[in-house]
C-alpha atoms as a PDB file:
ATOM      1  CA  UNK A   1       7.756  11.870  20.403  1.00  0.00           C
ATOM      2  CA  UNK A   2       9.958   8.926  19.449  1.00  0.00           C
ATOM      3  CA  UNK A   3       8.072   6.268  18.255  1.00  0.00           C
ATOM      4  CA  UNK A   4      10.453   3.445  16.745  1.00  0.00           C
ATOM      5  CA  UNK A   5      14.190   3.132  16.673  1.00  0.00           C
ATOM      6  CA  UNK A   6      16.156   1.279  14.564  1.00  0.00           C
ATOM      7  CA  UNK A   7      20.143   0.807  14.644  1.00  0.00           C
ATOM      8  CA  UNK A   8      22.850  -1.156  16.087  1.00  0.00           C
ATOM      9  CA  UNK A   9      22.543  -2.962  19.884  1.00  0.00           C
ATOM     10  CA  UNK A  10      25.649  -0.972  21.243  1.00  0.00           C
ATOM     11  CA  UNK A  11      25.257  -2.179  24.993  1.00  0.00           C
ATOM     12  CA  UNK A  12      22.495  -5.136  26.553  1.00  0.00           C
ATOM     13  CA  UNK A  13      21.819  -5.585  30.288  1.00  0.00           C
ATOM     14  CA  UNK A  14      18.292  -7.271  31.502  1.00  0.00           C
ATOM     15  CA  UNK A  15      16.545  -3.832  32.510  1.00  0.00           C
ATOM     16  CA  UNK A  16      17.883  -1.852  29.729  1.00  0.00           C
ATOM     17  CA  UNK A  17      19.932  -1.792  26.735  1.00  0.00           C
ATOM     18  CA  UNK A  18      21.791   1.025  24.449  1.00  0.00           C
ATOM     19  CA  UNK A  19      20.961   1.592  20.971  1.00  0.00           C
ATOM     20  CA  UNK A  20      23.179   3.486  18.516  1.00  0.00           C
ATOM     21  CA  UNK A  21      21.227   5.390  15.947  1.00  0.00           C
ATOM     22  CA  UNK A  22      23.412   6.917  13.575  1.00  0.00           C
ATOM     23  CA  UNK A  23      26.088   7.632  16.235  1.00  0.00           C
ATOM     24  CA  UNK A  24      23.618   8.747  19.314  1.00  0.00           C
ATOM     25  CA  UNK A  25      22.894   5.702  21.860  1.00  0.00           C
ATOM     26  CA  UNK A  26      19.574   6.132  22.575  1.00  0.00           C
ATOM     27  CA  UNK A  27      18.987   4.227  26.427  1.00  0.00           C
ATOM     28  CA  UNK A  28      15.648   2.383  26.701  1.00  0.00           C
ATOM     29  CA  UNK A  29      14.285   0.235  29.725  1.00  0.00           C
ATOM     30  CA  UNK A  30      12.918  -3.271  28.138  1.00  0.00           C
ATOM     31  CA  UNK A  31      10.607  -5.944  29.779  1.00  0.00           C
ATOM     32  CA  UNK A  32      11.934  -9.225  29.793  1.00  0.00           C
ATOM     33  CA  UNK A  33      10.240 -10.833  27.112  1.00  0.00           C
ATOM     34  CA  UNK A  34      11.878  -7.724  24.343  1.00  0.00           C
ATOM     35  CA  UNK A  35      15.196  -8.532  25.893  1.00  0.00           C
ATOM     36  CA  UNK A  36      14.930 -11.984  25.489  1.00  0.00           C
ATOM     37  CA  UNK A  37      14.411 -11.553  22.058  1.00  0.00           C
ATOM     38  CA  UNK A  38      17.674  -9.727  21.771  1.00  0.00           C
ATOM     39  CA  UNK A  39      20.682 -10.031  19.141  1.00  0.00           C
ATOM     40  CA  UNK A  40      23.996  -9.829  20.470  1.00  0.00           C
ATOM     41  CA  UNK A  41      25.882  -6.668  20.701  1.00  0.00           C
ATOM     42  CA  UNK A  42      26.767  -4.978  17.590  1.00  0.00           C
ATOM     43  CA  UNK A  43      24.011  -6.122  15.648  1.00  0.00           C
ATOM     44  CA  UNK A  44      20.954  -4.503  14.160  1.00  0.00           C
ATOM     45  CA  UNK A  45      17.871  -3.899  15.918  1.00  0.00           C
ATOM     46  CA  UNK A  46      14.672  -2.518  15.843  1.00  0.00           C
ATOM     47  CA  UNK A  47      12.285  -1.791  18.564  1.00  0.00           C
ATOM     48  CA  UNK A  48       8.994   0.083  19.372  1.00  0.00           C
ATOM     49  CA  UNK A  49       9.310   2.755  21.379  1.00  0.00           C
ATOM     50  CA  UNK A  50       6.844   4.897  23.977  1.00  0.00           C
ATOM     51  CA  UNK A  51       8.379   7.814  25.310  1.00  0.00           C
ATOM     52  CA  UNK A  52       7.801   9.283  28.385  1.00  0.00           C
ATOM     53  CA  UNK A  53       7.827  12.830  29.189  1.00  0.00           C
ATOM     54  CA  UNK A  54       8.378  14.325  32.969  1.00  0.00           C
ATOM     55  CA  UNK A  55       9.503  17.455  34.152  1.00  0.00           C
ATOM     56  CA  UNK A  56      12.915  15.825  35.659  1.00  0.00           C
ATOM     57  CA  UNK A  57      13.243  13.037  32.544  1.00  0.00           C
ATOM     58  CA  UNK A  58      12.018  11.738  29.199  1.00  0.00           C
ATOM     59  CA  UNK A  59      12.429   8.281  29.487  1.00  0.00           C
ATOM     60  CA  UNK A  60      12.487   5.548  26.334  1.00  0.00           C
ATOM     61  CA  UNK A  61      10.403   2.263  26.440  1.00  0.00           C
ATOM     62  CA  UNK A  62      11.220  -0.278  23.700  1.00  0.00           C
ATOM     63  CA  UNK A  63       9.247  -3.235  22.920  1.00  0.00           C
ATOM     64  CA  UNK A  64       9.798  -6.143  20.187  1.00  0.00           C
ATOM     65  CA  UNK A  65       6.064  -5.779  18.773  1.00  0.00           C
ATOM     66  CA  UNK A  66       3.610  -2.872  18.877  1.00  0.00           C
ATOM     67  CA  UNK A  67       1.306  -5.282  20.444  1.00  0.00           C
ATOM     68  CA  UNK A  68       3.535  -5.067  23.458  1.00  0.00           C
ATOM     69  CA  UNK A  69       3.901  -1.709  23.122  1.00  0.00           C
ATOM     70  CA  UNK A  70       0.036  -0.958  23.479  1.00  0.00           C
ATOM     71  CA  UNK A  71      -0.522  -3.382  26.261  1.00  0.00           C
ATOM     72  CA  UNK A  72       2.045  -1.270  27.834  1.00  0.00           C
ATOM     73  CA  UNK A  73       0.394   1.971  27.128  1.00  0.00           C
ATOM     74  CA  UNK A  74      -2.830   0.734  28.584  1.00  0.00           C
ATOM     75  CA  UNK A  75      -1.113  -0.619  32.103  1.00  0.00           C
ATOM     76  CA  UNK A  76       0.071   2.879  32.812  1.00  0.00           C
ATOM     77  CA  UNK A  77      -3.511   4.145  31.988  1.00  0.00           C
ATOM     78  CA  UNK A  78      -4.636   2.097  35.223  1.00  0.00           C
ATOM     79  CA  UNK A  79      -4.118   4.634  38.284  1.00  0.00           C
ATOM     80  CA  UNK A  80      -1.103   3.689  40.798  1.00  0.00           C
ATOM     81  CA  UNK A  81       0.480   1.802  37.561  1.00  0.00           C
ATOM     82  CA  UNK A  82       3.805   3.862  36.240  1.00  0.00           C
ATOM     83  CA  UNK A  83       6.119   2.771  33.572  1.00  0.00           C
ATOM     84  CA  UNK A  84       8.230   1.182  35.882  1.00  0.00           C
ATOM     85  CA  UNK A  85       5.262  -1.025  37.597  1.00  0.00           C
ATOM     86  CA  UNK A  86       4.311  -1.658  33.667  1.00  0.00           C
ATOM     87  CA  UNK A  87       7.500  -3.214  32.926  1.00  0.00           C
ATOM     88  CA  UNK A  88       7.510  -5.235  36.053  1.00  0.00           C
ATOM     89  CA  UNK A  89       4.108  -6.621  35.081  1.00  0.00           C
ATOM     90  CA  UNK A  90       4.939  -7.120  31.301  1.00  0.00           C
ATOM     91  CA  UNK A  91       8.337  -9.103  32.801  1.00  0.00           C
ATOM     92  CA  UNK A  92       6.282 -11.126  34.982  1.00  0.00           C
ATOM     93  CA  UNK A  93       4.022 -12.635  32.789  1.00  0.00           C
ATOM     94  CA  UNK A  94       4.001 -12.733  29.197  1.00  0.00           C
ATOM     95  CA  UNK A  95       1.022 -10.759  27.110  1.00  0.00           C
ATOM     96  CA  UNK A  96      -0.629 -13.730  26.622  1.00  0.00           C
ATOM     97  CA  UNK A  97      -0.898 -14.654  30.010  1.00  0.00           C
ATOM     98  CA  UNK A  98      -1.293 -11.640  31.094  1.00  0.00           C
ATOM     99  CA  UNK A  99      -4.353 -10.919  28.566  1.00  0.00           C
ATOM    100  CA  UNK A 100      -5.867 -14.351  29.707  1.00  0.00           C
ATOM    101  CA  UNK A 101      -5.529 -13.034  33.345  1.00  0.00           C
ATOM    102  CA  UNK A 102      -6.689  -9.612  33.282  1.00  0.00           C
ATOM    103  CA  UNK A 103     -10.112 -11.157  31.187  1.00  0.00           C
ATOM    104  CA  UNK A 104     -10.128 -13.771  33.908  1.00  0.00           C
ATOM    105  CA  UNK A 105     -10.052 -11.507  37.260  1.00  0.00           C
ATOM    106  CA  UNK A 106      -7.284 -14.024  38.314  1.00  0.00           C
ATOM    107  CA  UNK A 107      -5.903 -11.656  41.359  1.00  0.00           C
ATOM    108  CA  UNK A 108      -3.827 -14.176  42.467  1.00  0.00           C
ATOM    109  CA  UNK A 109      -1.317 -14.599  39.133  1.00  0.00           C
ATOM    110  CA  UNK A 110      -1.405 -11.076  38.982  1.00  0.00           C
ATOM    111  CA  UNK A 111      -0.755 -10.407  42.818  1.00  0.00           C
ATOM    112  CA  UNK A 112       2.223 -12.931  41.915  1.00  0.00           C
ATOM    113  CA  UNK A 113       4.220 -10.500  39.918  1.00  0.00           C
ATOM    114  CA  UNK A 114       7.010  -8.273  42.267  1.00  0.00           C
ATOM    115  CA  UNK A 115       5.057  -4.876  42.885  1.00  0.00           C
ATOM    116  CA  UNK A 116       1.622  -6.066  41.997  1.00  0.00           C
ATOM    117  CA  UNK A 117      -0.540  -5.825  45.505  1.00  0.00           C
ATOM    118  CA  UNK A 118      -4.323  -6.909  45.868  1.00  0.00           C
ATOM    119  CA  UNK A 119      -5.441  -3.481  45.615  1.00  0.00           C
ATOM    120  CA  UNK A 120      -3.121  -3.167  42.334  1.00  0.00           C
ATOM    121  CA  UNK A 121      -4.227  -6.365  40.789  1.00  0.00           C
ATOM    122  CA  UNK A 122      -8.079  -5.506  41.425  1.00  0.00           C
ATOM    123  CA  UNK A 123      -7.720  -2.333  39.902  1.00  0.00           C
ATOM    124  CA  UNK A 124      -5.683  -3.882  36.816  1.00  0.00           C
ATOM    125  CA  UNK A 125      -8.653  -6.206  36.344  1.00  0.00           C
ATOM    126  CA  UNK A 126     -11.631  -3.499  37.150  1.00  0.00           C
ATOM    127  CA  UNK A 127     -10.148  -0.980  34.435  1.00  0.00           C
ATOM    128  CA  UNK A 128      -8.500  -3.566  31.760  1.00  0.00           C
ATOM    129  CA  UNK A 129     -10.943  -6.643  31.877  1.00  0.00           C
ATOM    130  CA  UNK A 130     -13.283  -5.197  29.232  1.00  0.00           C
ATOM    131  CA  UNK A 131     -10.175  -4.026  26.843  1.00  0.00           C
ATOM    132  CA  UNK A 132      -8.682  -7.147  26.644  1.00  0.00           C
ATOM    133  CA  UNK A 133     -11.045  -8.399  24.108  1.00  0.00           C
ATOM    134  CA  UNK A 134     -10.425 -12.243  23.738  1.00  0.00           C
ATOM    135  CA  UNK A 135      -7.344 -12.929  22.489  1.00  0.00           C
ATOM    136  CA  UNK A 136      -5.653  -9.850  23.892  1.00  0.00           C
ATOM    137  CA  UNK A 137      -2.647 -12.050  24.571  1.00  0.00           C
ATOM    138  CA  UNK A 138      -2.595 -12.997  20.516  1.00  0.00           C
ATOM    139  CA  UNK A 139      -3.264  -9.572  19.753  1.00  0.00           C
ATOM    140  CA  UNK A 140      -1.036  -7.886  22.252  1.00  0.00           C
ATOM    141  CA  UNK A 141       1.946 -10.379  22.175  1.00  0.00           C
ATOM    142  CA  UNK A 142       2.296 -11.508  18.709  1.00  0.00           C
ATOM    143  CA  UNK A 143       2.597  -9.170  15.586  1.00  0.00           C
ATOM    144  CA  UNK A 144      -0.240  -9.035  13.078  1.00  0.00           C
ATOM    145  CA  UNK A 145       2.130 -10.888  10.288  1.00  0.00           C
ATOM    146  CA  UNK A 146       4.608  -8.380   9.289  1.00  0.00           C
ATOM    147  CA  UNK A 147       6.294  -5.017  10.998  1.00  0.00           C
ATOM    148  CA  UNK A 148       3.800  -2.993   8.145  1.00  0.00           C
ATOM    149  CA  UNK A 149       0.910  -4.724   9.703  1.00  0.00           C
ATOM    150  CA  UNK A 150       2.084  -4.157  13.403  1.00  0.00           C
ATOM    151  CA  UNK A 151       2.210  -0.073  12.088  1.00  0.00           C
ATOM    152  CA  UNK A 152      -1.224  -0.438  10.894  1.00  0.00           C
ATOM    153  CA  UNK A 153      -2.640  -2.168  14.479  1.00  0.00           C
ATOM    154  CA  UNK A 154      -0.876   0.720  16.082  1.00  0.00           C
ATOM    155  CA  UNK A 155      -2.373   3.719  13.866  1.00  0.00           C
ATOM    156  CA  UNK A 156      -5.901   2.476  14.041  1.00  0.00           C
ATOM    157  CA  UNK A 157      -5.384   2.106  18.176  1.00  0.00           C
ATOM    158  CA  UNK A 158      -3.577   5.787  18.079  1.00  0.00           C
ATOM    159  CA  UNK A 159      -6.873   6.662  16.060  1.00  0.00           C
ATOM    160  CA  UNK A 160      -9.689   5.524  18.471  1.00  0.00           C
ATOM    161  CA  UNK A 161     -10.042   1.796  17.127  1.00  0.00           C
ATOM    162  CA  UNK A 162     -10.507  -0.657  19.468  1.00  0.00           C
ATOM    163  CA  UNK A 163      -7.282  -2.953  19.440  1.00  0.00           C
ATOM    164  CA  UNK A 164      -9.191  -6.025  18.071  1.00  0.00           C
ATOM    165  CA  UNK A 165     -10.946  -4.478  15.705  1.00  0.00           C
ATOM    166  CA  UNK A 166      -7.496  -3.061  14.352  1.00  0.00           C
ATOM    167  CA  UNK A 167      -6.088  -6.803  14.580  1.00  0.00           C
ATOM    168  CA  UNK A 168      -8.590  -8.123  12.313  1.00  0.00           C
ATOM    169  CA  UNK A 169      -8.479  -5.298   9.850  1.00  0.00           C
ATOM    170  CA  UNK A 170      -4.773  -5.932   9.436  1.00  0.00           C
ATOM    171  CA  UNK A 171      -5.160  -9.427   8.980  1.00  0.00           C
ATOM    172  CA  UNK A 172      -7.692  -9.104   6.897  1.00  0.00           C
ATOM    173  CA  UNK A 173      -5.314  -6.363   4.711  1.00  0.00           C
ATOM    174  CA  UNK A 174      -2.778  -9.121   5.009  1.00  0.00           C
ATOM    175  CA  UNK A 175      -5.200 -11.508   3.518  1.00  0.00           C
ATOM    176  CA  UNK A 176      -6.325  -9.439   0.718  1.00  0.00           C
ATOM    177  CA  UNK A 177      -2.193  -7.897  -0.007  1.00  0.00           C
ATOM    178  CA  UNK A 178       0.263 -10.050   1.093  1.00  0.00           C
ATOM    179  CA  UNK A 179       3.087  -8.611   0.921  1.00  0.00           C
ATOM    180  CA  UNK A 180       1.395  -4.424   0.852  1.00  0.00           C
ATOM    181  CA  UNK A 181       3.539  -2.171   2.619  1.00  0.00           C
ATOM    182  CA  UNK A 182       1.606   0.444   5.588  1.00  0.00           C
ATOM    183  CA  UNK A 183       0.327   2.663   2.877  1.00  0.00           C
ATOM    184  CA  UNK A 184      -1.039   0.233   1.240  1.00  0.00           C
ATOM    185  CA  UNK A 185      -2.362  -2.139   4.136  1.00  0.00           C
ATOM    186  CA  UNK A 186      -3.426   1.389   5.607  1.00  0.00           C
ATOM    187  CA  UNK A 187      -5.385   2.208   2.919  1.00  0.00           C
ATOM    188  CA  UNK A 188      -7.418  -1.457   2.571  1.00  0.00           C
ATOM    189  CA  UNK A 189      -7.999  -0.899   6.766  1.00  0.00           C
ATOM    190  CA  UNK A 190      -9.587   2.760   6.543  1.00  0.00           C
ATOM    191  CA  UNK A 191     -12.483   1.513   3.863  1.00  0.00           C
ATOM    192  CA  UNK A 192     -13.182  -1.615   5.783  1.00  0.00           C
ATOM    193  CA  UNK A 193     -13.235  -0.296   9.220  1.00  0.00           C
ATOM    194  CA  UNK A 194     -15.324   2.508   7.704  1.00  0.00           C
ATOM    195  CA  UNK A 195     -12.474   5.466   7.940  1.00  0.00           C
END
């Protein structure tokens, strides 16, 4: 599975843009908030990635912050929510918000976003109210204080941690190495969350 691309922006357009890695342009579909934070064509750029697998496709999903990324990866957990749906609801409101109205149960701002139905917003809020810890939006939007220490929040998820506790064992690894690269900031994280 691809995971994280880095290389030059070949080609932008809202929904999706082209990156060339090493002379193969990968396509990925972006929310609005990762395409806002754009360069301009030709420059570098660097972007999480989730991958989706089908028997017709295997689609590419970047994101700006692995925060993002994992927010997405738990919309598409929710039953009737697809990666396109995901990226509509990740465009519609930022994680913040959206963090602040999934713990909420605020149906209408989520019914508010193209796609989202009562039935859909409900079941957003039934199965992602108790993991958005608060916060979420912090934790899901922003980066943990360096790309190293987004890796880290996204290895201790992609290991069974809960996505708060991951935050705050980054930021404490942060705290204690500023500066550490993953291994290191890896390392601190699996003694203190009891690895």
């Amino acid at each position: 599975m691809i995971a994280y691309l880095s290389g030059m922006l070949r080609h932008r357009h809202p929904a999706r843009i082209v990156l060339d890695v090493h002379g193969v342009g990968y396509e990925l579909q972006v929310p609005v908030g990762t395409y806002t934070q754009l360069p301009e064509t030709g420059a570098a750029v660097a972007l999480h990635v989730h991958t989706q697998v089908r028997d017709d496709a295997i689609q590419l999903f970047g994101f700006a912050t692995a925060g993002e990324k994992l927010l997405f990866e738990k919309l598409i957990t929710v039953n009737g929510v697809g990666p396109k749906l995901g990226l509509a609801i990740l465009s519609g409101l930022s994680p913040e918000a959206l963090g602040a109205a999934l713990r909420a149960g605020d149906l209408a701002r989520l019914s508010s976003i193209p796609g989202v139905g009562k039935k859909t917003a409900e079941r957003l809020v039934v199965e992602l109210r108790d993991k958005m810890p608060a916060g979420a939006g912090e934790e899901a939007g922003a980066a943990a204080g360096t790309p190293a220490a987004e890796d880290v929040v996204s290895a201790l998820v992609n290991l069974g941690y809960p996505p708060a506790l991951a935050q705050k064992a980054a930021q404490r690894a942060l705290q204690a190495h500023p500066g550490a690269g993953f291994d290191q900031l890896f390392a601190f994280c699996m003694k203190t969350v009891g690895g």
